[in-house]
PDB file of N, CA and C in Angstrom:
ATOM      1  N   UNK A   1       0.846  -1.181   0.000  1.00  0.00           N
ATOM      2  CA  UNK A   1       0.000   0.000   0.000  1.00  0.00           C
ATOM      3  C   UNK A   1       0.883   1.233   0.000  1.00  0.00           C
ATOM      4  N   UNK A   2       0.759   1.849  -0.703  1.00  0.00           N
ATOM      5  CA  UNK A   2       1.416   3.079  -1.321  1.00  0.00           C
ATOM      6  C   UNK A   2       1.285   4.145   0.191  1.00  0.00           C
ATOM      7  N   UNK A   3       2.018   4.913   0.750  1.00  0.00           N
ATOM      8  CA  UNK A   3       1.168   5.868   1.314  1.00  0.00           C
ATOM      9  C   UNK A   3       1.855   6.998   1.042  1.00  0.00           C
ATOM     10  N   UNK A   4       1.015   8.227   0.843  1.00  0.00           N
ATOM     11  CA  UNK A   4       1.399   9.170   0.297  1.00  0.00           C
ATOM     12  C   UNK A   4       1.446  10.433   1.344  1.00  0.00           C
ATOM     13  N   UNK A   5       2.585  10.829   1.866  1.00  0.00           N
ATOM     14  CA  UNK A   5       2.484  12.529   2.731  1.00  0.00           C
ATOM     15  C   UNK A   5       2.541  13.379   1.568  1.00  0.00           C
ATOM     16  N   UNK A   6       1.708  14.527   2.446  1.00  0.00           N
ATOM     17  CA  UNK A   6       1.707  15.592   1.907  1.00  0.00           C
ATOM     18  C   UNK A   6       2.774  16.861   2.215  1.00  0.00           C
ATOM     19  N   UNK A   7       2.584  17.410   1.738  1.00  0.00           N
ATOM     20  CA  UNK A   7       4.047  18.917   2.361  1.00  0.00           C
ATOM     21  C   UNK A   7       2.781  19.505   3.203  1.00  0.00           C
ATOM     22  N   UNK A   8       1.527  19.243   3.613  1.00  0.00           N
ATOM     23  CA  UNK A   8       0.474  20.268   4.274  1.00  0.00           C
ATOM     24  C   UNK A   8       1.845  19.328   5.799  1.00  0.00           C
ATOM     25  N   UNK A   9       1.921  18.002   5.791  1.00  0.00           N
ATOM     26  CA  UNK A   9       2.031  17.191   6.628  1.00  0.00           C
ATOM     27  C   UNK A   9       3.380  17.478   7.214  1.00  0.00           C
ATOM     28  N   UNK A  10       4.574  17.282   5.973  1.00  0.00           N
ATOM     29  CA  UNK A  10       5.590  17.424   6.482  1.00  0.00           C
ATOM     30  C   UNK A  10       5.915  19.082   7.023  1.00  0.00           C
ATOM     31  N   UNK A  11       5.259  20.077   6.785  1.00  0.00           N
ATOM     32  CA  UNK A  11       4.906  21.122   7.186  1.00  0.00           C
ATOM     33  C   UNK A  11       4.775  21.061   8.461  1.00  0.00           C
ATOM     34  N   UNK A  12       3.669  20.347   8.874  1.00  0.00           N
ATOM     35  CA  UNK A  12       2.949  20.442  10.221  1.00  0.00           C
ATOM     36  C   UNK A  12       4.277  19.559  11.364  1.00  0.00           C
ATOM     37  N   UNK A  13       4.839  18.478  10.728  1.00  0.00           N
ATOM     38  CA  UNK A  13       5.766  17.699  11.385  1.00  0.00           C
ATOM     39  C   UNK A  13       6.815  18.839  11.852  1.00  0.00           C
ATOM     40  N   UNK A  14       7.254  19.342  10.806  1.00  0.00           N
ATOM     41  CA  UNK A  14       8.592  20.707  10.872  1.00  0.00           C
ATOM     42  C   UNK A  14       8.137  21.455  11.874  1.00  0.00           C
ATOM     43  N   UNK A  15       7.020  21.759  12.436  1.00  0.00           N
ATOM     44  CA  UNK A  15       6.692  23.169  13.168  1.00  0.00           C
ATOM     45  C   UNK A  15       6.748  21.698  14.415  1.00  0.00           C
ATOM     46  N   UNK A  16       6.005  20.917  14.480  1.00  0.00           N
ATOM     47  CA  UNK A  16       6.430  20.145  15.741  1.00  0.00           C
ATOM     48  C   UNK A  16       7.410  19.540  16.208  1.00  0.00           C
ATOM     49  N   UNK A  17       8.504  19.470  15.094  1.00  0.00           N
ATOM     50  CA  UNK A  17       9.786  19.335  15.599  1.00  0.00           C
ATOM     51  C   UNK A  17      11.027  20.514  15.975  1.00  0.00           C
ATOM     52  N   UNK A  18      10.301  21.715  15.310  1.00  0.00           N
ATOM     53  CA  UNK A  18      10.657  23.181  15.496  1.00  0.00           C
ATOM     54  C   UNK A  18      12.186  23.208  13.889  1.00  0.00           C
ATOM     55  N   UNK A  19      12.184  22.535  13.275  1.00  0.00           N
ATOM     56  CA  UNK A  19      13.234  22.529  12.141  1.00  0.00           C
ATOM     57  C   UNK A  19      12.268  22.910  10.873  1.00  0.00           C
ATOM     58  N   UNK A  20      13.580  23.604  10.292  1.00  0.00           N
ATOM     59  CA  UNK A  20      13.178  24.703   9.383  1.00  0.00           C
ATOM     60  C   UNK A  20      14.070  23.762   7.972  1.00  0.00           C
ATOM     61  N   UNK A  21      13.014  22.856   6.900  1.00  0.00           N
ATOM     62  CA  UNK A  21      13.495  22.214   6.076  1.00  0.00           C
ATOM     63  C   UNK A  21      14.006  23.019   4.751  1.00  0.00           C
ATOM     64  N   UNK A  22      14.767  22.652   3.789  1.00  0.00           N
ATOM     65  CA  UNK A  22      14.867  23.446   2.410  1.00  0.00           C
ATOM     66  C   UNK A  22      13.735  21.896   1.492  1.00  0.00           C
ATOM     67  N   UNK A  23      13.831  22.777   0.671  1.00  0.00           N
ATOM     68  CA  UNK A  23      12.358  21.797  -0.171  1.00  0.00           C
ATOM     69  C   UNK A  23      12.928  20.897  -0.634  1.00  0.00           C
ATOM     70  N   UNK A  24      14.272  20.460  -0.729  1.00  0.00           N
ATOM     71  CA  UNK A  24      15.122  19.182  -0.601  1.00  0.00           C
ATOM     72  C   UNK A  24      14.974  18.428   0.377  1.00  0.00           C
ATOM     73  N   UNK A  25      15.039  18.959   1.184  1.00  0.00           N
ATOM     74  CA  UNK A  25      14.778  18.193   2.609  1.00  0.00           C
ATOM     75  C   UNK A  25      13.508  17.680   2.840  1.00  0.00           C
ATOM     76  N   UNK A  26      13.189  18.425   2.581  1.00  0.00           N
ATOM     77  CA  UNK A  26      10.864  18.389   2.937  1.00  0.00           C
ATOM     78  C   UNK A  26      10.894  17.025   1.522  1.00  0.00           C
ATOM     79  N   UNK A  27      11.425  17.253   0.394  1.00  0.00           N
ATOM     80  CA  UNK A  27      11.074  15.912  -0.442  1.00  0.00           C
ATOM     81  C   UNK A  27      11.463  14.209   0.233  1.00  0.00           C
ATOM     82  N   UNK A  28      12.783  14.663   0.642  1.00  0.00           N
ATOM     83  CA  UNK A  28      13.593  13.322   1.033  1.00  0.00           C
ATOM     84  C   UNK A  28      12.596  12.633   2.542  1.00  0.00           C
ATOM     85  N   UNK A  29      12.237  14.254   3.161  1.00  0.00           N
ATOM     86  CA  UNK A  29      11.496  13.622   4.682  1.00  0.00           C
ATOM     87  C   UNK A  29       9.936  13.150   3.907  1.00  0.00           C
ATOM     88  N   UNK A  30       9.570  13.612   3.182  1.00  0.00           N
ATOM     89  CA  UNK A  30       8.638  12.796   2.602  1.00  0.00           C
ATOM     90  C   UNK A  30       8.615  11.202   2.076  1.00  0.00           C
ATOM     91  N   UNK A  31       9.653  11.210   1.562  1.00  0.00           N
ATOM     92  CA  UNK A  31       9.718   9.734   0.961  1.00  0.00           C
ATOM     93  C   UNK A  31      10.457   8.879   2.131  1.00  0.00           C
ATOM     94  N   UNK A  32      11.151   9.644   3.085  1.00  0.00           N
ATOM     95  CA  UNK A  32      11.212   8.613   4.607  1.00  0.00           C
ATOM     96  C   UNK A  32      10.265   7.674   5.348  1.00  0.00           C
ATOM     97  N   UNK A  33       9.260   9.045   5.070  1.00  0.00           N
ATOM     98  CA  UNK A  33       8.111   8.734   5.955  1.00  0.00           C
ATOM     99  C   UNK A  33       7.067   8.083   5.189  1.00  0.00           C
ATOM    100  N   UNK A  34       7.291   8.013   4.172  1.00  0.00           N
ATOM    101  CA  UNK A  34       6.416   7.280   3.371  1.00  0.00           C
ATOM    102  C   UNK A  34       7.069   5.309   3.431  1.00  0.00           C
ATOM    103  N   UNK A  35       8.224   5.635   3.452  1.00  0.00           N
ATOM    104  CA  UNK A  35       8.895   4.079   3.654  1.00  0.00           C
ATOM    105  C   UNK A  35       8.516   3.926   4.650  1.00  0.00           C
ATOM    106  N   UNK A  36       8.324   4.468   6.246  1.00  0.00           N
ATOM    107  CA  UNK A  36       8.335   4.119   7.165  1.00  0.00           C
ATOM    108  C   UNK A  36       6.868   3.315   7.494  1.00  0.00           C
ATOM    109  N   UNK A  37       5.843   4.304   6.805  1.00  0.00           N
ATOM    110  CA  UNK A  37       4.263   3.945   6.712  1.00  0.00           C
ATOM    111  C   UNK A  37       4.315   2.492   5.799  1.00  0.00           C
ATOM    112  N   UNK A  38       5.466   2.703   5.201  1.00  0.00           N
ATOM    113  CA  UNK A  38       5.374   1.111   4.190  1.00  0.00           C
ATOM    114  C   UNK A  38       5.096   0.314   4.868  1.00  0.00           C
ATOM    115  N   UNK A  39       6.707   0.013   5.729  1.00  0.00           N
ATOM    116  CA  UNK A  39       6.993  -0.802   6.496  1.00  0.00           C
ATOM    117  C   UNK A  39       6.327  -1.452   7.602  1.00  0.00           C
ATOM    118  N   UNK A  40       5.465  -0.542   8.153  1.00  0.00           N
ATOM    119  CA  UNK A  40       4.617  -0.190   9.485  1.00  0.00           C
ATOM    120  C   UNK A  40       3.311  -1.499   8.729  1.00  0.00           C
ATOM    121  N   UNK A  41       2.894  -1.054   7.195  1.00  0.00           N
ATOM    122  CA  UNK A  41       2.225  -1.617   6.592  1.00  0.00           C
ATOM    123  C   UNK A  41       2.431  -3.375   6.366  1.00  0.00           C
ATOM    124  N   UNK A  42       3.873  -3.495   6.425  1.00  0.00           N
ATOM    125  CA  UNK A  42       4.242  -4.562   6.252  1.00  0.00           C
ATOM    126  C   UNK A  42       3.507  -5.810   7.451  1.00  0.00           C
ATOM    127  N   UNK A  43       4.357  -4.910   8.499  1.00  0.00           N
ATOM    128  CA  UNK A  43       4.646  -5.736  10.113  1.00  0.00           C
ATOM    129  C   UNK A  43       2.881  -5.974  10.126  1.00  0.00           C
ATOM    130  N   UNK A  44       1.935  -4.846   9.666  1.00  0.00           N
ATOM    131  CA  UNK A  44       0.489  -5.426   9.884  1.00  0.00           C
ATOM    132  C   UNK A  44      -0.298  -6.605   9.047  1.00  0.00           C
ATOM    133  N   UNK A  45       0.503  -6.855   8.833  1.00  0.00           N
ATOM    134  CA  UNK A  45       0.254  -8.225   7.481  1.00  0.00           C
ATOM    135  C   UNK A  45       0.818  -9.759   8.299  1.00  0.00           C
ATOM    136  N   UNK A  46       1.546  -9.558   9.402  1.00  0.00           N
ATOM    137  CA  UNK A  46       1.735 -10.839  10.056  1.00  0.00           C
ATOM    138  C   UNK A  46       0.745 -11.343  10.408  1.00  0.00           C
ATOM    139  N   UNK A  47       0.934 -12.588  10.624  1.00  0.00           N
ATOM    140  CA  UNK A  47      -0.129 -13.269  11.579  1.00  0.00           C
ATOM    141  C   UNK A  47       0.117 -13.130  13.268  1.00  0.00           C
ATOM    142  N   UNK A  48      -0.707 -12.560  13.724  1.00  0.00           N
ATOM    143  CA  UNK A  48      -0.580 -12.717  15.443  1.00  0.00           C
ATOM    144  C   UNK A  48      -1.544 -13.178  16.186  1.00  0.00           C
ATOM    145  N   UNK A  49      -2.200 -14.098  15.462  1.00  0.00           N
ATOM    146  CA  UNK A  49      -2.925 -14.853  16.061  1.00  0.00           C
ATOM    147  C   UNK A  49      -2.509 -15.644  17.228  1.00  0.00           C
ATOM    148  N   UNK A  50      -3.209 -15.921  18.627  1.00  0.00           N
ATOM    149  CA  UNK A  50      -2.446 -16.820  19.384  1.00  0.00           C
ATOM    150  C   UNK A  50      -0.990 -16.289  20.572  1.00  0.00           C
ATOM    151  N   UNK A  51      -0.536 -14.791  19.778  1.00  0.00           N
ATOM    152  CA  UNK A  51       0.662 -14.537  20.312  1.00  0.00           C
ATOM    153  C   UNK A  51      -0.114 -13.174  21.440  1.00  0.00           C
ATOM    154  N   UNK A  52       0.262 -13.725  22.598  1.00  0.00           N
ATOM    155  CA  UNK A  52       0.128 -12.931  23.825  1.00  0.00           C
ATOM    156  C   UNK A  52       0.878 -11.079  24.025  1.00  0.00           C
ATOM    157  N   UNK A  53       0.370 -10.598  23.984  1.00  0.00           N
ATOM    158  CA  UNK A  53       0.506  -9.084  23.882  1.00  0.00           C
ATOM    159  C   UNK A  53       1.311  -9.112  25.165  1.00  0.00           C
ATOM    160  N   UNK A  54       2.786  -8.067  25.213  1.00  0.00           N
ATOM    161  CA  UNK A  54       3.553  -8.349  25.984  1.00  0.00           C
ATOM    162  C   UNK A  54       4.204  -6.931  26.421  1.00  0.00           C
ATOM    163  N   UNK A  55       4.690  -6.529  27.316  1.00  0.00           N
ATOM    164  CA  UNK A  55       5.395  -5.185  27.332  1.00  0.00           C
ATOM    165  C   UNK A  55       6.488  -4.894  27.744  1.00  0.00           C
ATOM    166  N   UNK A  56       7.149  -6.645  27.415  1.00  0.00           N
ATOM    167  CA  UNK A  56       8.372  -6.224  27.463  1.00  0.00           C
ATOM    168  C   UNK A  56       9.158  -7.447  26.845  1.00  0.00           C
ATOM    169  N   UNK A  57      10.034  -7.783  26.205  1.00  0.00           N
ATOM    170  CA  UNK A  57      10.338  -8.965  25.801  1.00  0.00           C
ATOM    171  C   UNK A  57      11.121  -9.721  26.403  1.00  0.00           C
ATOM    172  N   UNK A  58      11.793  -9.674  27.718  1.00  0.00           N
ATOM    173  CA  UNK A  58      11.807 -10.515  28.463  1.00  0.00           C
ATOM    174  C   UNK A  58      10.696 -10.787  29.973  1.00  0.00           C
ATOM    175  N   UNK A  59      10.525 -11.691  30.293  1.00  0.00           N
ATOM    176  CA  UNK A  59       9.596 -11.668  31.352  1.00  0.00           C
ATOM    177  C   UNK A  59      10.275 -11.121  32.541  1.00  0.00           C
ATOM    178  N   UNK A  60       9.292 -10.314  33.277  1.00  0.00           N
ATOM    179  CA  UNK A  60       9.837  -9.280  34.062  1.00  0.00           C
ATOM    180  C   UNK A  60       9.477  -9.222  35.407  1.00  0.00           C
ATOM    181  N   UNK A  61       9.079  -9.654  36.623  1.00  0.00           N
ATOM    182  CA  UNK A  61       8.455  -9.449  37.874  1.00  0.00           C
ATOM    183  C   UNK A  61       8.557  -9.054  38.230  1.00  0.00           C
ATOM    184  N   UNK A  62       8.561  -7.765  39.268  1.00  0.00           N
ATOM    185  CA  UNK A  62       8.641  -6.864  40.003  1.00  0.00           C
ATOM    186  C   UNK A  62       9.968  -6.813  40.484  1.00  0.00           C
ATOM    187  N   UNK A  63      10.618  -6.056  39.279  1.00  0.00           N
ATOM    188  CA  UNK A  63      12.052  -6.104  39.763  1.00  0.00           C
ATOM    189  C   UNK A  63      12.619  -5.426  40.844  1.00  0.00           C
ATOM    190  N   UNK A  64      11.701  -4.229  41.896  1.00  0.00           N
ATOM    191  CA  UNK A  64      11.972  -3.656  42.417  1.00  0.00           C
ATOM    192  C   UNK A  64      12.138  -4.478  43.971  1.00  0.00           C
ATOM    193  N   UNK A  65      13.410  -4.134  44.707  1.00  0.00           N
ATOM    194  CA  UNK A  65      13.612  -5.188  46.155  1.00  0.00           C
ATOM    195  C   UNK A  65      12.438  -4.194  47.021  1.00  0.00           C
ATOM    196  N   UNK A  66      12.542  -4.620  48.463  1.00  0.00           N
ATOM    197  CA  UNK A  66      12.038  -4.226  49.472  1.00  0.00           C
ATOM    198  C   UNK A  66      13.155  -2.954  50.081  1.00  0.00           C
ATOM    199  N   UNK A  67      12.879  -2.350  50.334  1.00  0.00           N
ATOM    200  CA  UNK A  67      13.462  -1.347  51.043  1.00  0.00           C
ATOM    201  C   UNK A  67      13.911  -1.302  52.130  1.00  0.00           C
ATOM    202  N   UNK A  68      15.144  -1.743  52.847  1.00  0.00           N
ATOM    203  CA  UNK A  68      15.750  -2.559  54.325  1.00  0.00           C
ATOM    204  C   UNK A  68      16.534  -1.869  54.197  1.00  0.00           C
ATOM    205  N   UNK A  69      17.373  -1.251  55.342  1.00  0.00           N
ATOM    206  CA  UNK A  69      18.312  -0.890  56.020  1.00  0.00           C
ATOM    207  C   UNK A  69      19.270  -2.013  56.269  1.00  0.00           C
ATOM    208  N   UNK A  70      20.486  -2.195  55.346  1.00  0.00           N
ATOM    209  CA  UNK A  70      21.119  -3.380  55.876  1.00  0.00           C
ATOM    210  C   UNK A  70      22.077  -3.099  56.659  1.00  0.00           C
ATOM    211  N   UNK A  71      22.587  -1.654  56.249  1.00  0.00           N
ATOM    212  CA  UNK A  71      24.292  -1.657  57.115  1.00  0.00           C
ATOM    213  C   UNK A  71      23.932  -0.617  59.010  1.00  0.00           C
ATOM    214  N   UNK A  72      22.775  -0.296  58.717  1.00  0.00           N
ATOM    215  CA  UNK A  72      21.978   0.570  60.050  1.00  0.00           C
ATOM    216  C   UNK A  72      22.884   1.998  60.043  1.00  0.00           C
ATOM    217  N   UNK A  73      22.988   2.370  61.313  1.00  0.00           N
ATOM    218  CA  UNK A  73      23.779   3.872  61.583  1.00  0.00           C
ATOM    219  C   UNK A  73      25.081   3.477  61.616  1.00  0.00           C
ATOM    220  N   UNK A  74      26.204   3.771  61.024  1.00  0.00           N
ATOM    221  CA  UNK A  74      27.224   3.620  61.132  1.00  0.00           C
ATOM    222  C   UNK A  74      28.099   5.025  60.834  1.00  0.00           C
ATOM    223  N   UNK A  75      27.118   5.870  61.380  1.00  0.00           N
ATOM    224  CA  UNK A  75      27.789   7.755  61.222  1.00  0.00           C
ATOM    225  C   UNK A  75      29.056   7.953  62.450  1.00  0.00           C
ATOM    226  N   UNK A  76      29.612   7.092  63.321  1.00  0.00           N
ATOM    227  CA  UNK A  76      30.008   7.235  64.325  1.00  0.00           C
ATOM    228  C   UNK A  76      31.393   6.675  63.868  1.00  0.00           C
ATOM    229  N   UNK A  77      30.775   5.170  62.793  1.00  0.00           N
ATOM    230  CA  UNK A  77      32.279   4.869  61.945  1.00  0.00           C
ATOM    231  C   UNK A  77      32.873   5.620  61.594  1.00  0.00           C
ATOM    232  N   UNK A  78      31.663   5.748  60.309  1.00  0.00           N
ATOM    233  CA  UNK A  78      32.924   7.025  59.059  1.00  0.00           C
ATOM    234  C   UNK A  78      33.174   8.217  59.850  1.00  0.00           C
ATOM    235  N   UNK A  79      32.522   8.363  60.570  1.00  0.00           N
ATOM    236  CA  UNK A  79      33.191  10.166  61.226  1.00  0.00           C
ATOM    237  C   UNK A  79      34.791   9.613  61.528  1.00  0.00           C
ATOM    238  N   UNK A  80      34.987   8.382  61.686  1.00  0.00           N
ATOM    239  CA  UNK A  80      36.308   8.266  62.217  1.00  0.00           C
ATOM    240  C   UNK A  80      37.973   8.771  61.207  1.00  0.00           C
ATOM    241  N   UNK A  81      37.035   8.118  60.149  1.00  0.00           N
ATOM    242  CA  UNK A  81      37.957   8.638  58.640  1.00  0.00           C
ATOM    243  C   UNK A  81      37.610  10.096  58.831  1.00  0.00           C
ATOM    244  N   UNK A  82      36.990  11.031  59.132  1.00  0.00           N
ATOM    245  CA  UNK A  82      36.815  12.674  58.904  1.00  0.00           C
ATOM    246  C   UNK A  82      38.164  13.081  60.124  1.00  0.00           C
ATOM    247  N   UNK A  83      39.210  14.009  58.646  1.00  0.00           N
ATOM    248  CA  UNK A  83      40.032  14.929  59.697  1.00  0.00           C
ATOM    249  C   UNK A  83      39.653  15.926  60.442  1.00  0.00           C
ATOM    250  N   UNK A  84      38.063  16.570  59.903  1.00  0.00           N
ATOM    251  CA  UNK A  84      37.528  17.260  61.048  1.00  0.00           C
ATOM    252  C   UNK A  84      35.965  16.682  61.148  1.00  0.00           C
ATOM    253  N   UNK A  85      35.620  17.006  62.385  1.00  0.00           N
ATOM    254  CA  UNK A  85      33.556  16.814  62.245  1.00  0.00           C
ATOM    255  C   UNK A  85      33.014  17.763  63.329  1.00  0.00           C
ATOM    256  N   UNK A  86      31.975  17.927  63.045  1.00  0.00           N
ATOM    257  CA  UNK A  86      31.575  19.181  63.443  1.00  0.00           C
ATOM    258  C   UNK A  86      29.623  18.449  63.798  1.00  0.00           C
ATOM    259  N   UNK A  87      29.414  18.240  64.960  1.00  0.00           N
ATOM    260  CA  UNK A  87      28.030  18.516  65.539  1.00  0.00           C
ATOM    261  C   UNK A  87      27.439  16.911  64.385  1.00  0.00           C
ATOM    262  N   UNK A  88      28.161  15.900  64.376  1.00  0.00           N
ATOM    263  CA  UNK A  88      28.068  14.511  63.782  1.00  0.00           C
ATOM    264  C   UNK A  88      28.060  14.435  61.903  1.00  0.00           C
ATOM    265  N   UNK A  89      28.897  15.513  61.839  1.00  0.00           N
ATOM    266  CA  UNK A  89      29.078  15.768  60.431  1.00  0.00           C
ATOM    267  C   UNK A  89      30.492  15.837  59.867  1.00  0.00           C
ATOM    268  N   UNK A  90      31.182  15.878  58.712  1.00  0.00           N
ATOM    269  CA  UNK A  90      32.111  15.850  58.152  1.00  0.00           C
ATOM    270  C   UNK A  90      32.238  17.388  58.211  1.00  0.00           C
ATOM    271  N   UNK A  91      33.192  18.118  58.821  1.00  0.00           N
ATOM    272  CA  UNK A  91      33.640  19.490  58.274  1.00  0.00           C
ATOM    273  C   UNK A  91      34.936  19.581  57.556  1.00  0.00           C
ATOM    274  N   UNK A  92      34.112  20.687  56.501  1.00  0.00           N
ATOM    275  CA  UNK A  92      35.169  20.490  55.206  1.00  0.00           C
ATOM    276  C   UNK A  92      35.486  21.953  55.119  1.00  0.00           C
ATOM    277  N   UNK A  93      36.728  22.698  54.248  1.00  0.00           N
ATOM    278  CA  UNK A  93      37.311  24.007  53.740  1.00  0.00           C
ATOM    279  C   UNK A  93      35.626  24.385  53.336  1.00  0.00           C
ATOM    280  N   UNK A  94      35.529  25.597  53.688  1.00  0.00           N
ATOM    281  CA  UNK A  94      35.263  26.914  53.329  1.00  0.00           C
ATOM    282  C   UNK A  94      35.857  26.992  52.260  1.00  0.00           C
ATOM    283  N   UNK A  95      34.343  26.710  50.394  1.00  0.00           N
ATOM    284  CA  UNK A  95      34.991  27.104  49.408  1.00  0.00           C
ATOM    285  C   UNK A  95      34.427  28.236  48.384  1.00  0.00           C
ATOM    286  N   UNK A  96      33.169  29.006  49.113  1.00  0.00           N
ATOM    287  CA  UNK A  96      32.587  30.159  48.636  1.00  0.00           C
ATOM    288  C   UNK A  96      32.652  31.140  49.867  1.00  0.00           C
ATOM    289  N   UNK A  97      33.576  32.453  49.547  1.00  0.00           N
ATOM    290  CA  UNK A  97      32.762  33.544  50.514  1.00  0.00           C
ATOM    291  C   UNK A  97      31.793  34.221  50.432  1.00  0.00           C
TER     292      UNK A  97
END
């Protein structure tokens, strides 16, 4: 199936992509987008009968963990590495006056 853009189209595309084509350009983005509608045309010609609609192509379960505290407070450690600390904090140079 043939599909045909128009310049009303690739017009309207240019202002929504904010690019300013020369009428070379506007021809070639025409016949892009016309392959692309081909193609699009193609993939709808498979058979998908039977095949489970999916949203992601590997199977996926709730990849997200639980949210635990494993290592707890250990601010009393690292303060130990700090050459200075100040009120349970790292004090560092003064680097804006």
């Amino acid at each position: 199936m043939a599909n045909i853009i128009t310049d009303e189209t690739i017009d309207y595309v240019g202002i929504l992509a904010k690019l300013e084509l020369s009428s070379e350009e506007k021809e070639q983005a025409k016949k892009d987008m016309a392959n692309m509608l081909d193609y699009i045309d193609m993939l709808n010609e498979l058979d998908t009968d039977g095949v489970e609609p999916m949203s992601h192509v590997f199977p996926v379960h709730n990849v997200f963990r639980e949210d635990v505290v494993v290592n707890g407070d250990v601010r009393d450690e690292m303060l130990k590495n700090a050459p200075e600390e100040k009120d349970g904090s790292f004090m560092v140079p003064k680097t804006v006056d």
